[in-house]
Protein backbone atom coordinates (compact mmCIF):
# COMPACT_ATOMS: atom_id res chain seq x y z
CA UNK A 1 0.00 0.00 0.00
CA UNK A 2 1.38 3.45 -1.07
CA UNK A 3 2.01 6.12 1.86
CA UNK A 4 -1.33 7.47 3.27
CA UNK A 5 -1.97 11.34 3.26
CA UNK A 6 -3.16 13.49 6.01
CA UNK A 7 -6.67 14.21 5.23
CA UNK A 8 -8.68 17.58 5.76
CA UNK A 9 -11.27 17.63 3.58
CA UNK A 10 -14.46 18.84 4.39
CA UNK A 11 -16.23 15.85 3.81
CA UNK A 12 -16.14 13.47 2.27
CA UNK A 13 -13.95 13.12 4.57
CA UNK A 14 -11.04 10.57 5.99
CA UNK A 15 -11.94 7.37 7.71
CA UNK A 16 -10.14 5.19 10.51
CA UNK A 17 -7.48 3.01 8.72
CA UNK A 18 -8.84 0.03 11.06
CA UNK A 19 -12.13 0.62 9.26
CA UNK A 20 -11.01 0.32 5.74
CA UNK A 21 -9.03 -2.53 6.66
CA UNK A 22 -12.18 -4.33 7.68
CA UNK A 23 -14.14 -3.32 4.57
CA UNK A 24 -11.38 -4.63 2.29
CA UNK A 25 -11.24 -7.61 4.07
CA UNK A 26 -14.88 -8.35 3.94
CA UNK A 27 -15.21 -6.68 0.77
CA UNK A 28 -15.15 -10.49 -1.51
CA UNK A 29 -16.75 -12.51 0.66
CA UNK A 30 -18.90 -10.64 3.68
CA UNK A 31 -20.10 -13.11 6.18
CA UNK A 32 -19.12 -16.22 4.40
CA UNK A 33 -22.05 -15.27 2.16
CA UNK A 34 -19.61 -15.40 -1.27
CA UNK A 35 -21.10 -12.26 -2.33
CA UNK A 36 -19.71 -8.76 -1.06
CA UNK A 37 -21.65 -6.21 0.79
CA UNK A 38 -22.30 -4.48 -2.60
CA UNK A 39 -23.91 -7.24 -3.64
CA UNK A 40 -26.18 -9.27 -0.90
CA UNK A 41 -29.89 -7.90 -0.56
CA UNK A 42 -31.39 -5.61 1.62
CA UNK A 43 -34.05 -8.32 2.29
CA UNK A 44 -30.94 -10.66 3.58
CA UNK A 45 -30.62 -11.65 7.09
CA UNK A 46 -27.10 -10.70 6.93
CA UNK A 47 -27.56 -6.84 5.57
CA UNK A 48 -30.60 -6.68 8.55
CA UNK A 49 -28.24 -7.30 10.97
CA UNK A 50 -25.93 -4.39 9.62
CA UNK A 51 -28.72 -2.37 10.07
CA UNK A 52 -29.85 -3.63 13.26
CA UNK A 53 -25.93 -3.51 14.71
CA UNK A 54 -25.78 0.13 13.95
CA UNK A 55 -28.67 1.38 14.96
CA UNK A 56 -27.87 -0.24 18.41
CA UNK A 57 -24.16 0.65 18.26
CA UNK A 58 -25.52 4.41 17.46
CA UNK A 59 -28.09 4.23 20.62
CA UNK A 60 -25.49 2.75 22.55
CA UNK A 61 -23.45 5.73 21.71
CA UNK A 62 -25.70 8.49 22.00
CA UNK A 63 -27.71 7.17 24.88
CA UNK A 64 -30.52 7.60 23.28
CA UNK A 65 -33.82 7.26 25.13
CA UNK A 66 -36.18 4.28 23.80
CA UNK A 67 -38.36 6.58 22.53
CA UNK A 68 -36.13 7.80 19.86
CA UNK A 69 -36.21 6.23 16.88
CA UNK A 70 -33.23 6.15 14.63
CA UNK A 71 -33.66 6.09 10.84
CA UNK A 72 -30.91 5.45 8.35
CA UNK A 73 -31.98 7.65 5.05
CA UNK A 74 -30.58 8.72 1.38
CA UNK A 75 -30.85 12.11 0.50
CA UNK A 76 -28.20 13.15 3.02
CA UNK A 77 -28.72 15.60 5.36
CA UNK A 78 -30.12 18.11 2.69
CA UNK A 79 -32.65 16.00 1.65
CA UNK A 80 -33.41 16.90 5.88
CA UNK A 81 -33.79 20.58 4.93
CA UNK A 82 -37.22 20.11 3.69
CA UNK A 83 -38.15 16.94 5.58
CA UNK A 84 -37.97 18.54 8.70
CA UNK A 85 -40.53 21.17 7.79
CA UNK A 86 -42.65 18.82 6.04
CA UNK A 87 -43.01 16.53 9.01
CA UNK A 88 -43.17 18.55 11.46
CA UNK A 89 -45.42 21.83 10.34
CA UNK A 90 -48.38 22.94 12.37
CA UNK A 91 -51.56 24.20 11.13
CA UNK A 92 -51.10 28.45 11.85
CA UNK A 93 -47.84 28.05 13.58
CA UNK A 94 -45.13 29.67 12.49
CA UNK A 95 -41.21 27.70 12.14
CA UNK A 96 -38.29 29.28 14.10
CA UNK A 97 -34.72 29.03 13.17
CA UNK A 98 -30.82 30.13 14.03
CA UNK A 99 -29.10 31.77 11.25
CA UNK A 100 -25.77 31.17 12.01
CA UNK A 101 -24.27 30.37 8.63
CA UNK A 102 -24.59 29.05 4.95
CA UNK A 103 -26.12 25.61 5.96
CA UNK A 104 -28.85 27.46 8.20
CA UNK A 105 -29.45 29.76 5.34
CA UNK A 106 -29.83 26.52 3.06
CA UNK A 107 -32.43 25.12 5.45
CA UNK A 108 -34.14 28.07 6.07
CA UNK A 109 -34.60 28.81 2.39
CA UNK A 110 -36.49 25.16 2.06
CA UNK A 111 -38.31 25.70 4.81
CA UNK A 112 -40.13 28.91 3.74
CA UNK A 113 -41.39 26.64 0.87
CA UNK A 114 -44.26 25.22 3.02
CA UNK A 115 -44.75 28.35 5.41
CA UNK A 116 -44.21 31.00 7.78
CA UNK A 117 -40.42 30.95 9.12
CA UNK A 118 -38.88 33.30 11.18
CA UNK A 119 -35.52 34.16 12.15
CA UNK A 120 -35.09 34.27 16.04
CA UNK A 121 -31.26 35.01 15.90
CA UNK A 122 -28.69 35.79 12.99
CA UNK A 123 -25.04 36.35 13.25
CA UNK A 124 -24.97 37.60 9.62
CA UNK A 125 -24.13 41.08 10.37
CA UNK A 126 -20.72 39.99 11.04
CA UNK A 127 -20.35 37.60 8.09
CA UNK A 128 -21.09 34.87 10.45
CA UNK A 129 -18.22 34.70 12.50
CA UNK A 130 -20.15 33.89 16.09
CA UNK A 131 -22.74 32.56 17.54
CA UNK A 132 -25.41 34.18 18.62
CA UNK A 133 -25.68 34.87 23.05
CA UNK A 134 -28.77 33.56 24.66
CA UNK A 135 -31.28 32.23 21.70
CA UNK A 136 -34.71 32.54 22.85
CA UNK A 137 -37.28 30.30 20.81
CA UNK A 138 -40.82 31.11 21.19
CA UNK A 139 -43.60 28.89 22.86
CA UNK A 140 -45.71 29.53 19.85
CA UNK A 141 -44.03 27.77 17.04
CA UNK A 142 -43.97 24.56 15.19
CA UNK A 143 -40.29 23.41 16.04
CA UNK A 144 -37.10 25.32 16.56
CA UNK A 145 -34.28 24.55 14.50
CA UNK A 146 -30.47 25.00 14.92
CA UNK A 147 -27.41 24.01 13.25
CA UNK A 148 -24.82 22.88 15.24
CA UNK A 149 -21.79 22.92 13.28
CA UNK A 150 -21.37 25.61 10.67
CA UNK A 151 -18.26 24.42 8.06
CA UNK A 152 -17.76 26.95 6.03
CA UNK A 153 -17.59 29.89 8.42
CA UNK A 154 -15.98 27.53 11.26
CA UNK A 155 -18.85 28.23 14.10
CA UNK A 156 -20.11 25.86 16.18
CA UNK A 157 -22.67 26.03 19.07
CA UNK A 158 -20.47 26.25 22.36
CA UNK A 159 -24.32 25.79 24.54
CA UNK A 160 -27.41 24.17 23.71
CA UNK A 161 -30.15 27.00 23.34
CA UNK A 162 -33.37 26.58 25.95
CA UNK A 163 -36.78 25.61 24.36
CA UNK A 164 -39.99 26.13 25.73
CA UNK A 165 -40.79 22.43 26.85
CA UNK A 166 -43.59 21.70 24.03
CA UNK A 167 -41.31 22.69 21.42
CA UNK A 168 -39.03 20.20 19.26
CA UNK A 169 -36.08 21.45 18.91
CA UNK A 170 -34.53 20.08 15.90
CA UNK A 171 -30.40 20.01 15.07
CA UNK A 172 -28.34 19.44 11.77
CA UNK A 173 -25.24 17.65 13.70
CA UNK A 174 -23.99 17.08 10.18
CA UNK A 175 -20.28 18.36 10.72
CA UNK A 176 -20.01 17.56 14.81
CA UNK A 177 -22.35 14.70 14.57
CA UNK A 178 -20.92 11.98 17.06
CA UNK A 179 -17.57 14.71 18.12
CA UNK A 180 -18.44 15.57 21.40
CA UNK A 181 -20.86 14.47 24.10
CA UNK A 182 -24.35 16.05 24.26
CA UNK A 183 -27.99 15.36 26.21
CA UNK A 184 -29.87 14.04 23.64
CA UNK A 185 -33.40 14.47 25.54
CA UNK A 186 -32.80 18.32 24.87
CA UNK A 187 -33.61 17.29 20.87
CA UNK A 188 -36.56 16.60 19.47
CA UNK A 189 -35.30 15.60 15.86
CA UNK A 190 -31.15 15.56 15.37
CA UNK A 191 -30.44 14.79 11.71
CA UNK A 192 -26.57 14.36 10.24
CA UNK A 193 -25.07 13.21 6.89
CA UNK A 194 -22.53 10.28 7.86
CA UNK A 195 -19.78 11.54 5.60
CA UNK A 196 -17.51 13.72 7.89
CA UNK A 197 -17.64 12.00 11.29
CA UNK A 198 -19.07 8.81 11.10
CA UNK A 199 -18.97 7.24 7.87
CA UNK A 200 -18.82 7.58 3.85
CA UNK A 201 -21.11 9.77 1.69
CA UNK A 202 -24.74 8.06 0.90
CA UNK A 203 -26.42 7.79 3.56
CA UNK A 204 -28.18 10.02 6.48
CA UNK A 205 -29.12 9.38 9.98
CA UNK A 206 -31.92 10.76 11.52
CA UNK A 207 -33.03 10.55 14.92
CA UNK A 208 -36.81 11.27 15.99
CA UNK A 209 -38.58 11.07 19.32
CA UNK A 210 -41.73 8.85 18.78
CA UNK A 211 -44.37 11.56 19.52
CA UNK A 212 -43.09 13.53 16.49
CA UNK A 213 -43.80 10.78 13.97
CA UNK A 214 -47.65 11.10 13.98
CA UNK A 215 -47.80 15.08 13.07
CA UNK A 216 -46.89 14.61 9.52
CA UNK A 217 -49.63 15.78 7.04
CA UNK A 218 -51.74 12.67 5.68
CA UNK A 219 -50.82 14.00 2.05
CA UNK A 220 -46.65 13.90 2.43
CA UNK A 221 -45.45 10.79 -0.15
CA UNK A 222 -44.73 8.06 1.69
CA UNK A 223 -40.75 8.29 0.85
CA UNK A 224 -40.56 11.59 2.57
CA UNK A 225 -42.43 10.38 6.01
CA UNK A 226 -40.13 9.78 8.74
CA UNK A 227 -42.99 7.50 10.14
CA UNK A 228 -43.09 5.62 7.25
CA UNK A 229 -39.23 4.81 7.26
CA UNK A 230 -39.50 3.81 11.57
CA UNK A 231 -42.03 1.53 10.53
CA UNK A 232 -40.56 0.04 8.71
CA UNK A 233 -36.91 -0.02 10.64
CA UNK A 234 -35.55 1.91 7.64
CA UNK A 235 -36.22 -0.93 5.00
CA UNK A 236 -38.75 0.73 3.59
CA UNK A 237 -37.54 1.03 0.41
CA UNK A 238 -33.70 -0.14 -0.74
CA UNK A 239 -31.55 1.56 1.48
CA UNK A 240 -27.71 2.59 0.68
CA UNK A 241 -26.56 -0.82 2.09
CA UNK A 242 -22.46 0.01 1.76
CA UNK A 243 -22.68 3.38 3.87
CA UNK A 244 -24.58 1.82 6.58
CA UNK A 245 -22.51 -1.03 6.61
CA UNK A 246 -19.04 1.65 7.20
CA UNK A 247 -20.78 3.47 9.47
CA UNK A 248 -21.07 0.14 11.35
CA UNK A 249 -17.66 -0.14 11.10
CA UNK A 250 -17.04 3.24 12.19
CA UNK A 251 -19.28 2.73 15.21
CA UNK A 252 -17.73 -0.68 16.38
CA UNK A 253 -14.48 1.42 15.90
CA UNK A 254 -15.42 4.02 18.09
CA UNK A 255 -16.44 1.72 20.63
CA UNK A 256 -13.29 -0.19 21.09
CA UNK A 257 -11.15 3.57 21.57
CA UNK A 258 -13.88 4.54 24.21
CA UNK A 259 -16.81 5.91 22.34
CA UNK A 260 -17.72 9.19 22.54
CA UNK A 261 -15.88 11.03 25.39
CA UNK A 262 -12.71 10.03 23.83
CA UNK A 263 -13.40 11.32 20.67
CA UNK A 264 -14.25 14.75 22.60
CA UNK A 265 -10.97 14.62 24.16
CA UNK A 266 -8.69 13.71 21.42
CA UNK A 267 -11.15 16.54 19.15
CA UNK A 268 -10.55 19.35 21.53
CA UNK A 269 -7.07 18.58 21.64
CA UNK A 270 -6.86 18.84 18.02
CA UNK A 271 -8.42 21.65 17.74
CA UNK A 272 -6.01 23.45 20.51
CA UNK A 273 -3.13 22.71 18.78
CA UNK A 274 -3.97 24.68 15.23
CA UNK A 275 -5.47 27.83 17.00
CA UNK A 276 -2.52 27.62 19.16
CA UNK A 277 -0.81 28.53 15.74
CA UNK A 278 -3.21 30.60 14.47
CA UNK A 279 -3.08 32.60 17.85
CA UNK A 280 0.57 32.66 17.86
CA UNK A 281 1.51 33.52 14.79
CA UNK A 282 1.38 37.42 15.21
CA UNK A 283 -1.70 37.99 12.34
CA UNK A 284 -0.15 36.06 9.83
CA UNK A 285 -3.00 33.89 9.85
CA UNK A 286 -5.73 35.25 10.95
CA UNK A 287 -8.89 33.41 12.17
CA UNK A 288 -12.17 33.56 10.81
CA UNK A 289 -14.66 33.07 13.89
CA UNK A 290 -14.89 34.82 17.07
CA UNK A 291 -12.54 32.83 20.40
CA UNK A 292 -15.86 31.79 21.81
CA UNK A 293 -17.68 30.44 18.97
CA UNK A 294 -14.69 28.24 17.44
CA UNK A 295 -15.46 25.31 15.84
CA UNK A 296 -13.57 22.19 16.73
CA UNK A 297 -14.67 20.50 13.55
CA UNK A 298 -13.33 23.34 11.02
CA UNK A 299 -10.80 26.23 11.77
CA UNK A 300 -11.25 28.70 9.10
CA UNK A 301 -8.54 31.69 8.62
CA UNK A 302 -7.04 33.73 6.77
CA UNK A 303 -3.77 34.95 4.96
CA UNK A 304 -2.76 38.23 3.85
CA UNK A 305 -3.74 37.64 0.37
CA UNK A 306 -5.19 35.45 -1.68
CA UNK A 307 -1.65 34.51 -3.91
CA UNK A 308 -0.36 33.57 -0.50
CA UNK A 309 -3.17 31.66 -0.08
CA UNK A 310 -2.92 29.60 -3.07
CA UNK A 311 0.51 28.99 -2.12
CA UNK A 312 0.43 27.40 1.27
CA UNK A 313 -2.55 24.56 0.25
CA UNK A 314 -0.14 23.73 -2.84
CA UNK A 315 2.45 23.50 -0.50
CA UNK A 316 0.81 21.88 2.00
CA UNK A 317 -0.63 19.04 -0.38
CA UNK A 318 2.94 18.60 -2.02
CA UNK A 319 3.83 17.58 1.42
CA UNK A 320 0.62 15.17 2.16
CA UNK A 321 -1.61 17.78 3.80
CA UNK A 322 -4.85 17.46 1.81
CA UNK A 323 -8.05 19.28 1.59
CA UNK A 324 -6.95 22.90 3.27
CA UNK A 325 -8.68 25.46 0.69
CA UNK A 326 -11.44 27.03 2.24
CA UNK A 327 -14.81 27.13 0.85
CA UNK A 328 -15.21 27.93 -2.91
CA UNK A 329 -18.14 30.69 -1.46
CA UNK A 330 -16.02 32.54 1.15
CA UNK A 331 -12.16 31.55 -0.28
CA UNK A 332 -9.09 31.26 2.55
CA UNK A 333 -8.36 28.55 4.19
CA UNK A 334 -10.05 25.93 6.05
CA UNK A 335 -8.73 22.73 8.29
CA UNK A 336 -11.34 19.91 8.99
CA UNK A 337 -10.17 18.31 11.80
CA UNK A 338 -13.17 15.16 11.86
CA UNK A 339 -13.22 12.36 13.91
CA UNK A 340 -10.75 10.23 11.96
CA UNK A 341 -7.95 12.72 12.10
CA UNK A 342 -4.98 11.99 13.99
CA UNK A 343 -3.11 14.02 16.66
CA UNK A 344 -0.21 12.98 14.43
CA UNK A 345 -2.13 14.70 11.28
CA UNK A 346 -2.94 17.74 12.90
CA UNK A 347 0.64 18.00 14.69
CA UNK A 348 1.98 17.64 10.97
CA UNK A 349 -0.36 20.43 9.54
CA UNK A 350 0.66 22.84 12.81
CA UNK A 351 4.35 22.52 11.82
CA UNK A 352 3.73 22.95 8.62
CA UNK A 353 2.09 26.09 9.08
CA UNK A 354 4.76 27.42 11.39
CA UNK A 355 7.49 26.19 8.66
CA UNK A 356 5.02 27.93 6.17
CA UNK A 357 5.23 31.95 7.99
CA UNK A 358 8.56 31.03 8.97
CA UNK A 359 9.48 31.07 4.78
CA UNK A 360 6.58 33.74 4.34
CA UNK A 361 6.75 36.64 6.72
């Protein structure tokens, strides 16, 4: 196998070695079945267990309540962006979200397709760079929606906002999904794509508390019900087999290096160690979001210009640092630090950028 390169892309993003070991070695024969996963039915006992193993591995996880349901979906988790408003919509009730970057702004623009949404809090008067103090969400409203983890602009929720207690509130946990530990009684509905923290591209999980399955219009299709998809334990129709089956492995993965809380650890410490840089490095690079609203998932910053830019991610991929241009939207430069990065990776990327101003100042 040829040398392996540090991966920051912003998903799809980098997976555990141990899981793609696993895959390839399953990946002829799965389960003495003489067929590989890409090939044995969804209607198999062997692919039901996959799905049964990780929605319990997930649960296990999370510890989720058993009254949440967990649904694995296509679509990813913009397929969400209109589900959630579908499902969960309220005859004369408005819908409340957080506008706290461009993945907010993407649900928010679906969700005014099917009726009255409101802003309740918007950090886009600074170009997104914080997250808002103290979100109130009303009493009279449908469901409250926030998104955790904001990649392009490098924000991420450092609270969970208060809800009046008969009000869902719903989360994209797309980018942080699975990265640090939360309460996940506080959520109604938490949706993420798997492809940055807990698997490949293809595939979507989606977590709803029971009550919330039965307030979906009668005359939503079938394939966009949640209810119809926890009825029918996410077999409903063929699902994407091969992602669920990594993010099994992915699961099982993060299970044997201590689940959750030791991803947390390991992702704050990766994320100390490039703002420590960042911080350090006297305004050569200069970071996008405010100290208090940091992401851990993606630091976003700066250089002087944009030539200089260009420079250090050629650079940096010439030397095996992948995936560091920012956002084709906002430009500059952007480090994913997911669950499957290393503290060897991200020590690697922080001398490089030192080496980097070192040359460049």
């Amino acid at each position: 196998m040829g040398k392996r390169v540090f991966n920051f892309n912003p998903g799809p993003a980098g997976l555990p070695l141990p899981v793609l070991e696993k895959a390839r070695d399953e990946l002829l024969d799965y389960a003495g079945t003489g067929m590989s996963v890409l090939e044995i039915s969804h209607r198999s006992k062997e692919y039901e267990k996959i799905n049964q193993d990780a929605t319990d591995l997930l649960r296990a996880a999370m510890g989720l309540p058993s009254d949440y349901k967990v649904l694995w979906l296509g679509g990813g988790a913009s397929t969400q962006f209109f589900m959630v408003p579908l499902n969960l919509q309220l005859p004369g009730k408005p819908m409340e979200y957080a506008l706290t970057g461009t993945w907010a702004q993407k649900a928010i623009a679906e969700a005014k397709l099917y009726g009255e949404t409101k802003v309740v809090a918007s950090s886009e008067d600074k170009k997104f760079s914080y997250i808002p103090k103290n979100v109130a969400f009303s009493a009279n409203t449908a469901f409250a929606h926030m998104t955790m983890n904001e990649t392009i602009h490098g924000v991420e929720w450092p609270y969970i906002p208060q809800v009046p207690k008969e009000v869902p509130l719903v989360c994209d946990a797309s980018s942080d999904f699975l990265s640090r530990v939360i309460d996940p009684k506080k959520f109604g509905v938490i949706y993420a794509g798997a492809q940055k923290n807990v698997g490949p591209a293809g595939v979507c999980a989606v977590i709803v508390r029971e009550d919330l399955l039965t307030r979906v219009p009668e005359k939503v299709p079938s394939m966009l019900k949640w209810s119809t998809h926890a009825k029918e334990n996410s077999l409903y129709n063929t699902p994407p087999v091969f992602a669920v089956y990594i993010c099994k492995l992915w699961l099982e993965y993060m299970k044997q290096i201590g689940g959750i809380p030791a991803i947390e650890k390991m992702n704050i410490e990766k994320a100390k160690i490039i703002y420590d840089v960042i911080d350090k490095s006297k305004g050569f690079y200069k970071g996008h979001a405010q100290p208090d609203s940091r992401s851990r998932m993606n630091v976003t910053f700066r250089l002087a210009n944009e030539q200089l830019e260009e420079n250090c991610a050629k650079e940096a991929t010439a030397k095996g640092l992948i995936g560091l241009k920012g956002h084709r939207s906002v430009g500059g430069m952007r480090a994913s630090l997911y669950n499957a990065v290393t503290i060897e990776a991200t020590k690697a990327l922080a001398e490089f950028l030192k080496d980097f101003q070192a040359k460049n100042q």
